[in-house]
N, C-alpha and C. Protein backbone atom coordinates (compact mmCIF):
# COMPACT_ATOMS: atom_id res chain seq x y z
N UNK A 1 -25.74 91.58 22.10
CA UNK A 1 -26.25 90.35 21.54
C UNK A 1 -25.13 89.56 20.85
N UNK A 2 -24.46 89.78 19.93
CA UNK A 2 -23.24 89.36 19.68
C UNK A 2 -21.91 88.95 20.35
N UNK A 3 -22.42 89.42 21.43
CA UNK A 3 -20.74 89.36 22.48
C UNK A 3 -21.56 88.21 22.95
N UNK A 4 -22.84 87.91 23.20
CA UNK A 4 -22.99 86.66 24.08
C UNK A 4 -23.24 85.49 23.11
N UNK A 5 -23.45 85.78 21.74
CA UNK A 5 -23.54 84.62 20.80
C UNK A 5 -22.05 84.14 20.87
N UNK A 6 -21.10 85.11 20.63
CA UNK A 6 -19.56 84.50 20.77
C UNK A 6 -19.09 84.06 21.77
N UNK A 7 -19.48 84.38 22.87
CA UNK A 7 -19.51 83.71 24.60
C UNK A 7 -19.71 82.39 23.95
N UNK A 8 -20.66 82.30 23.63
CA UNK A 8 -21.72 81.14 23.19
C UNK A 8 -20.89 80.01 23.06
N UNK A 9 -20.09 80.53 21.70
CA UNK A 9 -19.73 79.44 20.69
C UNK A 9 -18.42 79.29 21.20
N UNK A 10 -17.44 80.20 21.51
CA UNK A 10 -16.36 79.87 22.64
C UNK A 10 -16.22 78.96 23.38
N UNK A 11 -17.42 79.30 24.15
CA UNK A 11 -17.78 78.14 25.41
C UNK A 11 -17.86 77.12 24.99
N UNK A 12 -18.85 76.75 23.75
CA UNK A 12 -19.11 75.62 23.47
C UNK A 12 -17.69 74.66 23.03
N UNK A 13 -17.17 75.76 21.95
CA UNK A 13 -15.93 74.57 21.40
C UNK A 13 -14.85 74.55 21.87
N UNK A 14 -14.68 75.23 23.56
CA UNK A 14 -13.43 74.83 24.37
C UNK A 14 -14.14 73.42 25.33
N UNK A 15 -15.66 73.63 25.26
CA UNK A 15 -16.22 72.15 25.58
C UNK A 15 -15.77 70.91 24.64
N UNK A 16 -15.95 70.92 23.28
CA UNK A 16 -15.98 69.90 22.95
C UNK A 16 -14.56 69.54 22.83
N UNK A 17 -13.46 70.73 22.47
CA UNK A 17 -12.19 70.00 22.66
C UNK A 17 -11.37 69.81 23.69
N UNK A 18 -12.19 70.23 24.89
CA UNK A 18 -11.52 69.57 26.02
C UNK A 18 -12.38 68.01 26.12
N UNK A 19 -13.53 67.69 25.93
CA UNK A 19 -13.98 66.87 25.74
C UNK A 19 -13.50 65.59 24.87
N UNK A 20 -12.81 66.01 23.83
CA UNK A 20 -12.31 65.23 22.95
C UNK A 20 -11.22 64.79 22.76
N UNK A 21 -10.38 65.61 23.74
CA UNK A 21 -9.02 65.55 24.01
C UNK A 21 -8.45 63.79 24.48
N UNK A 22 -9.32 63.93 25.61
CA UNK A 22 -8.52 62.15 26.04
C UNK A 22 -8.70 61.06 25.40
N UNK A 23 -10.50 61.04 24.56
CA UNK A 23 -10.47 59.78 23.40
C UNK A 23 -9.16 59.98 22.18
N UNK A 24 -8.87 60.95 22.13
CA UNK A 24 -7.68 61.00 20.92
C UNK A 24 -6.43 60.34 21.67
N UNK A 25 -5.95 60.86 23.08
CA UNK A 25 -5.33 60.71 23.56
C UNK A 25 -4.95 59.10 23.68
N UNK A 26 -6.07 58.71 24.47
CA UNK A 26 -5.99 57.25 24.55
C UNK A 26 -5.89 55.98 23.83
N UNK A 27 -6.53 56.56 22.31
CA UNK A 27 -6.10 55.16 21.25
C UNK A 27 -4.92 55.20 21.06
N UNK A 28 -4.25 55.86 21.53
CA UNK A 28 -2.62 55.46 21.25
C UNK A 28 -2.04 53.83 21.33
N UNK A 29 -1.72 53.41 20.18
CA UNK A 29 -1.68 51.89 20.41
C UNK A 29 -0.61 50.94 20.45
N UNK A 30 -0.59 50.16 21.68
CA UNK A 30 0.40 49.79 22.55
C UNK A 30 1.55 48.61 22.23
N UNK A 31 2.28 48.36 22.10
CA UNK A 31 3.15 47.39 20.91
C UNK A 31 2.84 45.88 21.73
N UNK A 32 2.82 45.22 20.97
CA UNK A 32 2.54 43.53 21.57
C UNK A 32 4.08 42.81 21.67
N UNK A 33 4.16 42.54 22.85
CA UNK A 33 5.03 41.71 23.25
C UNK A 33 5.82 40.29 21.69
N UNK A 34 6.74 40.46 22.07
CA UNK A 34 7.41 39.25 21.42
C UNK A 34 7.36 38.49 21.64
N UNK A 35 7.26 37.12 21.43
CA UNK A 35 7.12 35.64 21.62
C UNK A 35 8.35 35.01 22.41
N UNK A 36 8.36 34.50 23.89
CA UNK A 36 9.80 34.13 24.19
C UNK A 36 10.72 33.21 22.76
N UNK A 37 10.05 32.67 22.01
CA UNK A 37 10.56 31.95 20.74
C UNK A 37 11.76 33.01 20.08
N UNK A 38 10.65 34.24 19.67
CA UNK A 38 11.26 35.60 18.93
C UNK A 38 12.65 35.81 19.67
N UNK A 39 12.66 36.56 20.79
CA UNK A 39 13.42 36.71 21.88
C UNK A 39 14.72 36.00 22.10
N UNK A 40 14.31 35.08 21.97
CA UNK A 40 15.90 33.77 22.05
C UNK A 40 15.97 33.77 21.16
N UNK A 41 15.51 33.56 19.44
CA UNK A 41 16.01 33.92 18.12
C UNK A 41 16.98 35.15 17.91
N UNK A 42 16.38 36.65 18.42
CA UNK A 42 17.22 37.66 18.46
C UNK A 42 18.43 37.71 19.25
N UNK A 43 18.25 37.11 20.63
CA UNK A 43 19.43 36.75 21.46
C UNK A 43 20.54 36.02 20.65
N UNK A 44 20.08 35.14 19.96
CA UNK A 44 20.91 34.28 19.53
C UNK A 44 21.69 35.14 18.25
N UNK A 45 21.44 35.65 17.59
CA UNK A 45 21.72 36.14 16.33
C UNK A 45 22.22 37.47 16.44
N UNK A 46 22.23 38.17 17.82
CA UNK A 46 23.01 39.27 18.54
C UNK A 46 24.17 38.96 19.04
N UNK A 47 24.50 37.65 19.52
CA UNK A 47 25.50 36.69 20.10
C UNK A 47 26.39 36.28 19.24
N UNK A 48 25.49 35.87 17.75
CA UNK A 48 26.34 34.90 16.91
C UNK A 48 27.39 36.78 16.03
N UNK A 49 26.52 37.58 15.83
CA UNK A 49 26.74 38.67 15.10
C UNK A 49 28.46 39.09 15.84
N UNK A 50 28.24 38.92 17.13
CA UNK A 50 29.09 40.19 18.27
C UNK A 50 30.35 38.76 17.78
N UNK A 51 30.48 37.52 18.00
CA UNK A 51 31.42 36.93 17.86
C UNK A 51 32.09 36.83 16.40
N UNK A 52 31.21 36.90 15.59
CA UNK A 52 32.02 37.09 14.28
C UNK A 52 32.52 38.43 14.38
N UNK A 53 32.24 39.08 14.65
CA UNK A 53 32.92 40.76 14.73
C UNK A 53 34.14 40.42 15.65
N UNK A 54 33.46 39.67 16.49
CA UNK A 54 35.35 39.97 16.98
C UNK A 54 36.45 39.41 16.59
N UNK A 55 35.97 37.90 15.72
CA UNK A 55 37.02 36.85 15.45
C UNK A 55 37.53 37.89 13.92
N UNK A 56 36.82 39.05 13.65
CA UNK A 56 36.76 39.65 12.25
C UNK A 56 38.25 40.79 12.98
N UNK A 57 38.23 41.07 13.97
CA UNK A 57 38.94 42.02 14.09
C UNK A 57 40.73 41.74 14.84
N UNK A 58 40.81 40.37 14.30
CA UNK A 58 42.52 39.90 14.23
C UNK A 58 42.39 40.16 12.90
N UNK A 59 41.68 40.08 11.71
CA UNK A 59 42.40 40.39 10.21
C UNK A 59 42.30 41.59 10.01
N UNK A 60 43.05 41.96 8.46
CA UNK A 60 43.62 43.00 8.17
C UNK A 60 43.09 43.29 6.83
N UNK A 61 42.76 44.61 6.71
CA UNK A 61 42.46 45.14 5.40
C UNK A 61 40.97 44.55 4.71
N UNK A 62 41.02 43.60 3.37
CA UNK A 62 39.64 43.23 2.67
C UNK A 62 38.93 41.89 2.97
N UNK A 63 40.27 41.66 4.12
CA UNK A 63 39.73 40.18 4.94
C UNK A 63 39.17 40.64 5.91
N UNK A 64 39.21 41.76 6.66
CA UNK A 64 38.41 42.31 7.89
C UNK A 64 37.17 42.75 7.26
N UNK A 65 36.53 43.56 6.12
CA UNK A 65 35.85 44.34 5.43
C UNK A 65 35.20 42.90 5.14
N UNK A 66 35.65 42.21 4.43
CA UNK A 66 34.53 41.16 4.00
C UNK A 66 33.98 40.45 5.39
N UNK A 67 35.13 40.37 6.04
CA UNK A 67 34.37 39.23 7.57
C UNK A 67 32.94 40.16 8.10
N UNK A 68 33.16 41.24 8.61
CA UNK A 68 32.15 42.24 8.36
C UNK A 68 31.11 42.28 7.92
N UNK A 69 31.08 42.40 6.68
CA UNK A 69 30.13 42.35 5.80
C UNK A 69 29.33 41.17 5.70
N UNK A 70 30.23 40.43 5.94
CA UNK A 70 29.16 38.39 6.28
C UNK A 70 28.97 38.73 6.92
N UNK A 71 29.16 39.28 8.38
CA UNK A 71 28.61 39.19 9.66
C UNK A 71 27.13 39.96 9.43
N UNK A 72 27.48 41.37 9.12
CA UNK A 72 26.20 41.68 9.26
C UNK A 72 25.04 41.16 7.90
N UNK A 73 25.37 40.34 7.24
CA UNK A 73 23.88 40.16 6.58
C UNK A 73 23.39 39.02 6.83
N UNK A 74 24.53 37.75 7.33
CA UNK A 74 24.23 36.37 8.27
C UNK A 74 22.90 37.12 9.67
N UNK A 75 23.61 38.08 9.80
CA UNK A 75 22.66 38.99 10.92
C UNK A 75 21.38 39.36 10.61
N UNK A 76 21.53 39.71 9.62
CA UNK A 76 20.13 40.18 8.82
C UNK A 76 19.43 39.27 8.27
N UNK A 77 19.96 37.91 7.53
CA UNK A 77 19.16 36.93 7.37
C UNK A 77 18.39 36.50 8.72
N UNK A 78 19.12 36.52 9.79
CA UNK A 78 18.96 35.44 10.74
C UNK A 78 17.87 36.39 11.62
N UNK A 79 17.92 37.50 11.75
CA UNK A 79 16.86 38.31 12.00
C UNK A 79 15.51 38.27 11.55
N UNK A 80 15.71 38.15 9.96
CA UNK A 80 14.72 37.92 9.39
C UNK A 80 13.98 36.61 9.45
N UNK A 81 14.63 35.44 9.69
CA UNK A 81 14.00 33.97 9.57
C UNK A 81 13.33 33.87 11.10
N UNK A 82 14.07 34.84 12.06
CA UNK A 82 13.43 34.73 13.53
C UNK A 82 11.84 34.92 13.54
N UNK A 83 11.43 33.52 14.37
CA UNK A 83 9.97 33.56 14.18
C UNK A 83 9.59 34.92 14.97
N UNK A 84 7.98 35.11 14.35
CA UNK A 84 7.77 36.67 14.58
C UNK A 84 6.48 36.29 15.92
């Protein structure tokens, strides 16, 4: 009597979590596209970033370190103002 109550309940709750398995599975939720607006904002501010880095890397020493350092937060502003 006991071996088939545990049959029982076995059975049952490899039912419900195979059952339950793919609704969990499936709300996985899917990222929304960027705005072509967004897109050419980031383009642009990946472009403007890469050329100050390079015009940064004819100087020497705390003139290279600072060019740098503008670059990337001009980067980071400009990231940030990119419409979302």
């Amino acid at each position: 009597m006991t071996k088939n109550v545990l049959t029982k309940a076995a059975l049952t709750l490899a039912l419900a979590l195979s059952a339950a398995a793919p609704s969990a599975l499936a709300k996985s939720a899917k990222k929304p596209k960027h705005s072509a607006e967004h897109v050419a904002a980031v383009k642009k501010c990946n472009e403007d970033y890469s050329a100050a880095v390079k015009s940064a890397k004819t100087l020497k020493g705390k003139e290279h370190s600072a060019a740098i350092a503008k670059a990337k937060a001009d980067r980071k502003q400009c990231l940030a103002n990119a419409p979302k």
